[in-house]
PDB file of N, CA and C in Angstrom:
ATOM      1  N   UNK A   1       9.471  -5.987   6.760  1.00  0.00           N
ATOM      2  CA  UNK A   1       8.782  -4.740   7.046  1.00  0.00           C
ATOM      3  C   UNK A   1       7.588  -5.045   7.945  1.00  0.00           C
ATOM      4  N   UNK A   2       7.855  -4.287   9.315  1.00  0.00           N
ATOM      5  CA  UNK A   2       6.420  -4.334   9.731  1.00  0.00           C
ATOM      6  C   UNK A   2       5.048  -4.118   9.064  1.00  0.00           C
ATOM      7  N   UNK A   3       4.009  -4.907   9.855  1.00  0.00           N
ATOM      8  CA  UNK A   3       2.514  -3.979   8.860  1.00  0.00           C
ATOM      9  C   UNK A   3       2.569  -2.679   9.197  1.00  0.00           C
ATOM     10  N   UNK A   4       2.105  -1.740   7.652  1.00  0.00           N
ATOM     11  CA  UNK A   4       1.996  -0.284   8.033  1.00  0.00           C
ATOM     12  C   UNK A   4       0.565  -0.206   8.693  1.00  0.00           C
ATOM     13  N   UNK A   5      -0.083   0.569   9.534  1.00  0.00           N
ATOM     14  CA  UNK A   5      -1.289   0.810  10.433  1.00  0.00           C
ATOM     15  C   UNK A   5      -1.711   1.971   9.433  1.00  0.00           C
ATOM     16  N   UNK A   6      -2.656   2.072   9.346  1.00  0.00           N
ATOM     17  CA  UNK A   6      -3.878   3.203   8.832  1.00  0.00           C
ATOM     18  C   UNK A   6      -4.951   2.874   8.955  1.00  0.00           C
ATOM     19  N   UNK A   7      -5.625   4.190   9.140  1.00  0.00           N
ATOM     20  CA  UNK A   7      -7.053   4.168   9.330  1.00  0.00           C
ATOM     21  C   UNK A   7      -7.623   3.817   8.213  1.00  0.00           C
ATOM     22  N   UNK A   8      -9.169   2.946   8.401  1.00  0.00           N
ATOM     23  CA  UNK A   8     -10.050   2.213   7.620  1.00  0.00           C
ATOM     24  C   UNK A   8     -10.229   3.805   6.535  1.00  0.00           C
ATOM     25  N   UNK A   9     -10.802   4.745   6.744  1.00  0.00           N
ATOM     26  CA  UNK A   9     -10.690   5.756   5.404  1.00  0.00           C
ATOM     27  C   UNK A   9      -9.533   6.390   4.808  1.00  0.00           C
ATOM     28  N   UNK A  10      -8.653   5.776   5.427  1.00  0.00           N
ATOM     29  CA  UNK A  10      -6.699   6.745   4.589  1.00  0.00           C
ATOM     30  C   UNK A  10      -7.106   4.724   3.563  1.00  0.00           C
ATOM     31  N   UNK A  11      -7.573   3.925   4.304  1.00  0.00           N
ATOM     32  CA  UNK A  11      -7.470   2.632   2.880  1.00  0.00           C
ATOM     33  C   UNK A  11      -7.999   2.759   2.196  1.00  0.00           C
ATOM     34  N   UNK A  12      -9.709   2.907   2.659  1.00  0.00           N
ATOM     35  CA  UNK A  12     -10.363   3.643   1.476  1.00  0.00           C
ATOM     36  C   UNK A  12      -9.560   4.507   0.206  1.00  0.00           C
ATOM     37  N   UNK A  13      -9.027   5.483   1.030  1.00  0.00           N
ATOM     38  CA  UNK A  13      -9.065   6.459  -0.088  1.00  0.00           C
ATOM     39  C   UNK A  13      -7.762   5.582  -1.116  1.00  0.00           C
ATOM     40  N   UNK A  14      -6.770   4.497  -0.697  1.00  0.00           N
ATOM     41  CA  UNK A  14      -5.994   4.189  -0.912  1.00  0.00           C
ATOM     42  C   UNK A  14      -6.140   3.547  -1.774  1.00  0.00           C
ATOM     43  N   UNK A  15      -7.523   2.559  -1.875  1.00  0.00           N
ATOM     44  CA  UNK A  15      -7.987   1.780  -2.956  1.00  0.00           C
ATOM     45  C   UNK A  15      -8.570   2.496  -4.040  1.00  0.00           C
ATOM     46  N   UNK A  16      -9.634   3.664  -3.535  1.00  0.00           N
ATOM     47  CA  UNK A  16      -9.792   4.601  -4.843  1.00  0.00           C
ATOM     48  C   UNK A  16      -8.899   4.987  -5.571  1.00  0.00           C
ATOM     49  N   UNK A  17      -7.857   5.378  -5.054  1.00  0.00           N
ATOM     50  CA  UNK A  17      -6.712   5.956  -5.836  1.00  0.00           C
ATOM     51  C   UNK A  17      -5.851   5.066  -6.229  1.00  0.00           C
ATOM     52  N   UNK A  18      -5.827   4.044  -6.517  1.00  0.00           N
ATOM     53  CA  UNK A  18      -4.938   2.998  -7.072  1.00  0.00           C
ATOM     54  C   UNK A  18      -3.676   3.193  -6.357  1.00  0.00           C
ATOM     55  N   UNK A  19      -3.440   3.464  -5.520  1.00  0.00           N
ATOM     56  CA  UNK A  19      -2.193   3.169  -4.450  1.00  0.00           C
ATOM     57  C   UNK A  19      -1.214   1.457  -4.730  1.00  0.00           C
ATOM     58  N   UNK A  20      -0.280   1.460  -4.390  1.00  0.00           N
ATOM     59  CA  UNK A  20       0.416   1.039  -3.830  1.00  0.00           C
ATOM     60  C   UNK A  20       1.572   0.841  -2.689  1.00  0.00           C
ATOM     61  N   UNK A  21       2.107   0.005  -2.012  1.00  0.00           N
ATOM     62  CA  UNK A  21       2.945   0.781  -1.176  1.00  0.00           C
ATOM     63  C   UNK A  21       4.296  -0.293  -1.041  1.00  0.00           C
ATOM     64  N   UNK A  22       5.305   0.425  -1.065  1.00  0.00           N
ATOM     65  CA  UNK A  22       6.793  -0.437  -1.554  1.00  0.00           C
ATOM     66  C   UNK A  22       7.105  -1.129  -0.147  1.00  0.00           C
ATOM     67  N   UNK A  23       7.324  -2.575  -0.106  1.00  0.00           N
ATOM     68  CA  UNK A  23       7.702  -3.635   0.728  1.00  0.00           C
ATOM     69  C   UNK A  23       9.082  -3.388   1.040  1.00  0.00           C
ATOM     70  N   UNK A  24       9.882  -2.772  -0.147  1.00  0.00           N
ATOM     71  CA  UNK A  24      11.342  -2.073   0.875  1.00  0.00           C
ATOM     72  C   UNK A  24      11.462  -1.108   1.344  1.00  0.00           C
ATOM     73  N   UNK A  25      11.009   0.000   1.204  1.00  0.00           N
ATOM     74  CA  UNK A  25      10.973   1.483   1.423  1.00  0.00           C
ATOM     75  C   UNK A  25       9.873   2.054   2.480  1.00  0.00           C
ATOM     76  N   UNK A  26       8.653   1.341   2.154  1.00  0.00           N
ATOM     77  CA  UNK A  26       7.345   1.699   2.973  1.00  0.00           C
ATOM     78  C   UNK A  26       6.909   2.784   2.129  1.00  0.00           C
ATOM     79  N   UNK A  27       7.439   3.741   1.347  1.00  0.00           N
ATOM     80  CA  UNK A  27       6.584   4.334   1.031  1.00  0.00           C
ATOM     81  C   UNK A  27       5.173   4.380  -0.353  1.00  0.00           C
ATOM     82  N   UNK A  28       4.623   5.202  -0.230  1.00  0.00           N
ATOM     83  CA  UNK A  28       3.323   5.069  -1.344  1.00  0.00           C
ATOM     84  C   UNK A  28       3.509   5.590  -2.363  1.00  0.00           C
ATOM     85  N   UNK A  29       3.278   4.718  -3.660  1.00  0.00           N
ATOM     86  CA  UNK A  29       3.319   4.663  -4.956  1.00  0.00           C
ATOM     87  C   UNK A  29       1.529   5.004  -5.375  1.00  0.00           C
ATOM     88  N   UNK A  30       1.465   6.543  -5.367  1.00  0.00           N
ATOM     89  CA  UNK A  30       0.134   6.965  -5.904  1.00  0.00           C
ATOM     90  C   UNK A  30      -0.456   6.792  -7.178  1.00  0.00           C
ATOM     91  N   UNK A  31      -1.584   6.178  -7.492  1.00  0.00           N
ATOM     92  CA  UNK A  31      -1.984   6.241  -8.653  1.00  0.00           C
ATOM     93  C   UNK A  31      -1.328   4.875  -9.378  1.00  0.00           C
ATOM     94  N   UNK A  32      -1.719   4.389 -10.272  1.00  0.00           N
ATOM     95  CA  UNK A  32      -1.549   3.722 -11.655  1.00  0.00           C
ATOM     96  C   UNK A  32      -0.907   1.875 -10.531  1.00  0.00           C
ATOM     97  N   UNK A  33      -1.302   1.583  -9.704  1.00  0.00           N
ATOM     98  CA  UNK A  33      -1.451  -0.091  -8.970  1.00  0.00           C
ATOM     99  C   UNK A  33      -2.566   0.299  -9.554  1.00  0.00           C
ATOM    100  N   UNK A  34      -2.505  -1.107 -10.119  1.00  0.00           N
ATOM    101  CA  UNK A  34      -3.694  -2.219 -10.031  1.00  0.00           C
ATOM    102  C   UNK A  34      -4.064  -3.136  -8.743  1.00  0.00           C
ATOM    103  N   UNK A  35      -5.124  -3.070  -8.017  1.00  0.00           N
ATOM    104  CA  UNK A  35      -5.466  -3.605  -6.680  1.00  0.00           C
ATOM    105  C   UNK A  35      -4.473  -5.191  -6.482  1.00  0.00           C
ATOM    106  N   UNK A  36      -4.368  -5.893  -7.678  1.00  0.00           N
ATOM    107  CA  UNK A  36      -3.486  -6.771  -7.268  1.00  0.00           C
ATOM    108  C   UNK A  36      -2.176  -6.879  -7.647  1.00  0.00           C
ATOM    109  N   UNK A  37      -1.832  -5.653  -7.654  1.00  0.00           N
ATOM    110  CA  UNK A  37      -0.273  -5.382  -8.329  1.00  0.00           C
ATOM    111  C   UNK A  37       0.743  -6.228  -7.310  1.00  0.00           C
ATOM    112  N   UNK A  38       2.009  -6.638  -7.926  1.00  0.00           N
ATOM    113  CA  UNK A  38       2.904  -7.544  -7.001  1.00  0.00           C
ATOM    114  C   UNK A  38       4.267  -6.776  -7.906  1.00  0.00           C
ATOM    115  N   UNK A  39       5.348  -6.578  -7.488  1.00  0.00           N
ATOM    116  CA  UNK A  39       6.491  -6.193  -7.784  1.00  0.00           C
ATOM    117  C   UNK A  39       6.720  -5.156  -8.889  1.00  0.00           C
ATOM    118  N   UNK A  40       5.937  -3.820  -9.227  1.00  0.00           N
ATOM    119  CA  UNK A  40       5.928  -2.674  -9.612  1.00  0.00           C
ATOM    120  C   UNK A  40       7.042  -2.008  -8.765  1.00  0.00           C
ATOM    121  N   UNK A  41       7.887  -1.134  -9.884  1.00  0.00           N
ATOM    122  CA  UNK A  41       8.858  -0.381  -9.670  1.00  0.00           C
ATOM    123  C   UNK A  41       8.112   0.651  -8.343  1.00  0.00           C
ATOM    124  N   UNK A  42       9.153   0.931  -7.556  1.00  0.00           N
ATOM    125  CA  UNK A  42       9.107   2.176  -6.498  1.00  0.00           C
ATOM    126  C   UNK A  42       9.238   3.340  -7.239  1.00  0.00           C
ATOM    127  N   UNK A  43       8.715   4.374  -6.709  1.00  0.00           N
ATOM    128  CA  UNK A  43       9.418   5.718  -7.664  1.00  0.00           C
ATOM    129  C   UNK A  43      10.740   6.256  -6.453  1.00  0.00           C
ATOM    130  N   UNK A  44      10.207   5.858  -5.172  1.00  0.00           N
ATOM    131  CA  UNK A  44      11.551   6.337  -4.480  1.00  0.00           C
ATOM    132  C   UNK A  44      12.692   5.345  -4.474  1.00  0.00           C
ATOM    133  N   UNK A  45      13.078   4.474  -4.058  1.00  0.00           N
ATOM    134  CA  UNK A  45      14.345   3.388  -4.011  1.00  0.00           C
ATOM    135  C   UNK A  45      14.209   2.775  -5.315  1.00  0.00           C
ATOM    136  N   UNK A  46      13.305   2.346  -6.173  1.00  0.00           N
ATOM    137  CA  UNK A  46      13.809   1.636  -7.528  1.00  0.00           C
ATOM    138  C   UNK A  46      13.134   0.188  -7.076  1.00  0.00           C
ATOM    139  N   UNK A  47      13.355  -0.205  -5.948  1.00  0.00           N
ATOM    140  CA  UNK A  47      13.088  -1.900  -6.032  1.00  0.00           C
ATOM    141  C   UNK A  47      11.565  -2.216  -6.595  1.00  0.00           C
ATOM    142  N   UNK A  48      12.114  -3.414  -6.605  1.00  0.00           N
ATOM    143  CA  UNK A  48      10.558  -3.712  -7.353  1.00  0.00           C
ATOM    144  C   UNK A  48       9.694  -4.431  -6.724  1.00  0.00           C
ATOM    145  N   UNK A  49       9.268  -4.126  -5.760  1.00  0.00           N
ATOM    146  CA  UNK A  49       8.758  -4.543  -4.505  1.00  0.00           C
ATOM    147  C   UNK A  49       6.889  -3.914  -4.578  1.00  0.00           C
ATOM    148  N   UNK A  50       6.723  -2.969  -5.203  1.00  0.00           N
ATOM    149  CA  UNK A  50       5.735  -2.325  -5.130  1.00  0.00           C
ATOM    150  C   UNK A  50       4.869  -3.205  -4.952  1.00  0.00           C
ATOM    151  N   UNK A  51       3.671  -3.007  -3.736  1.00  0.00           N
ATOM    152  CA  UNK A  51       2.133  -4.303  -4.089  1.00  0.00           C
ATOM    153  C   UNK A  51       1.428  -2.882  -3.785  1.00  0.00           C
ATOM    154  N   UNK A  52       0.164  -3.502  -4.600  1.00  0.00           N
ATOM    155  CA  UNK A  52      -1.448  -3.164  -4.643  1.00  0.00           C
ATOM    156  C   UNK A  52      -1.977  -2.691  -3.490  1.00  0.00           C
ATOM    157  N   UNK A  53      -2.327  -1.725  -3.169  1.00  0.00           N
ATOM    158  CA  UNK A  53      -2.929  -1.683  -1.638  1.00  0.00           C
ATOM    159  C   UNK A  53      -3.867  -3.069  -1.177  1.00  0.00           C
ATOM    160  N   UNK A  54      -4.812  -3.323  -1.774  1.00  0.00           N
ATOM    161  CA  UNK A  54      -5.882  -4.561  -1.352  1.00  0.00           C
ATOM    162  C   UNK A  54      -5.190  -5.696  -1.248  1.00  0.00           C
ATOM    163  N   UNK A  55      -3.829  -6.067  -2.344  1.00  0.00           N
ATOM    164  CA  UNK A  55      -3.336  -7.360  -2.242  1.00  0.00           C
ATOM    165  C   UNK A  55      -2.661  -7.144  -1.170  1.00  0.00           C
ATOM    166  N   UNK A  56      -1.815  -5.619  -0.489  1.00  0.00           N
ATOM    167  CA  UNK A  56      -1.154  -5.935   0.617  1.00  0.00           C
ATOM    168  C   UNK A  56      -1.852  -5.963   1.623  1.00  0.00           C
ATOM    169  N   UNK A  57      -3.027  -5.597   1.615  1.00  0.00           N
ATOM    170  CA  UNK A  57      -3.722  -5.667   3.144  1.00  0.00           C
ATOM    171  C   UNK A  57      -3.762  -7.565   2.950  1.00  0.00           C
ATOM    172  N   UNK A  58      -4.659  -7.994   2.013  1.00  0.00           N
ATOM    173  CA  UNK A  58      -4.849  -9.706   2.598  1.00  0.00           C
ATOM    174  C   UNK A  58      -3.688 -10.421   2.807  1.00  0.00           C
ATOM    175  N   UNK A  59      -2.121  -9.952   1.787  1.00  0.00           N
ATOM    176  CA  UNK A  59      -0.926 -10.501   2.368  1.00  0.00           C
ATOM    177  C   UNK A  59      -0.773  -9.959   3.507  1.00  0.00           C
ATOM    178  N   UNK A  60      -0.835  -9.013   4.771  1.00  0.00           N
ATOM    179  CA  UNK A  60      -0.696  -9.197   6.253  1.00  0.00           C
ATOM    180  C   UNK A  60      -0.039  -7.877   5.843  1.00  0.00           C
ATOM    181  N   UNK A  61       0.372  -6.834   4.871  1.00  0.00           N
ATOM    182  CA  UNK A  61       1.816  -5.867   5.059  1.00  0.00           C
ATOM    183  C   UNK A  61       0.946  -4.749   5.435  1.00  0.00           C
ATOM    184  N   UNK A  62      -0.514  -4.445   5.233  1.00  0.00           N
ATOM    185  CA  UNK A  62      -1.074  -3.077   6.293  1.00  0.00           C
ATOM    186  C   UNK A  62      -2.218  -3.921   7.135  1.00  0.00           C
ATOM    187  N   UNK A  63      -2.149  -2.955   8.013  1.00  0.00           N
ATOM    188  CA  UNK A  63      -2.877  -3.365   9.122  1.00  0.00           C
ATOM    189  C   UNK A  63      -4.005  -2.252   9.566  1.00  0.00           C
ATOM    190  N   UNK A  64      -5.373  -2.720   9.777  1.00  0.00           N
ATOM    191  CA  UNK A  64      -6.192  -1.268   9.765  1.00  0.00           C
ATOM    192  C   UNK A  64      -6.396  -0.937  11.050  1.00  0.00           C
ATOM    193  N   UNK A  65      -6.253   0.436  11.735  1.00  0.00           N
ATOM    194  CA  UNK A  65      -6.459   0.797  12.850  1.00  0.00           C
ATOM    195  C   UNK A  65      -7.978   1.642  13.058  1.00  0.00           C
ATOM    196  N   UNK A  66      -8.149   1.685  14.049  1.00  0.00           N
ATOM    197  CA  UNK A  66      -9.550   2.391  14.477  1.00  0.00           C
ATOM    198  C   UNK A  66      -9.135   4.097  13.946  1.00  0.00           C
ATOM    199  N   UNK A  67      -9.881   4.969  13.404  1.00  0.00           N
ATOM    200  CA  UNK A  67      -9.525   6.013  12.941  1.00  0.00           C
ATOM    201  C   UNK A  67     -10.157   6.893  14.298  1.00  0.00           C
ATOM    202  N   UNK A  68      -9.356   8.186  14.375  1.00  0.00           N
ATOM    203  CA  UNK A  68      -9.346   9.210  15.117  1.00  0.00           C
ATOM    204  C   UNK A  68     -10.398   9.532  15.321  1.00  0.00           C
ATOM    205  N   UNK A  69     -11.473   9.661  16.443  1.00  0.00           N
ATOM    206  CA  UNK A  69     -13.049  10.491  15.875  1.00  0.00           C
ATOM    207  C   UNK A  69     -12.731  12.009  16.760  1.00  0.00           C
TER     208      UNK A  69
END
């Protein structure tokens, strides 16, 4: 999976909210990651791929972009 790109406040808000985001699917698992979560169920595909927003930014899987002004 490429790194996903978001802006420095969509991470923010990503870490407040206990986010995660699935390494097969790409998509976001809201609420209930723990910042260093590693292989939590997806709610969309099932795999168990889910990471932590913070652990996936220092593993390389998001990438932060300059936000819109």
């Amino acid at each position: 999976m490429k790194p996903v790109q978001i802006g420095e406040e969509d991470y923010h808000d990503h870490v407040e909210g206990s986010d995660g985001i699935c390494l097969s699917c790409g998509e976001w698992k809201y609420g209930d990651c723990e910042p260093d979560a590693e292989n939590y169920r997806c709610d969309e595909c099932g795999a168990m791929e889910v990471m932590g927003v913070e652990m996936a930014m220092v593993a390389g899987h998001i990438q932060l972009v300059e936000d819109d002004s």
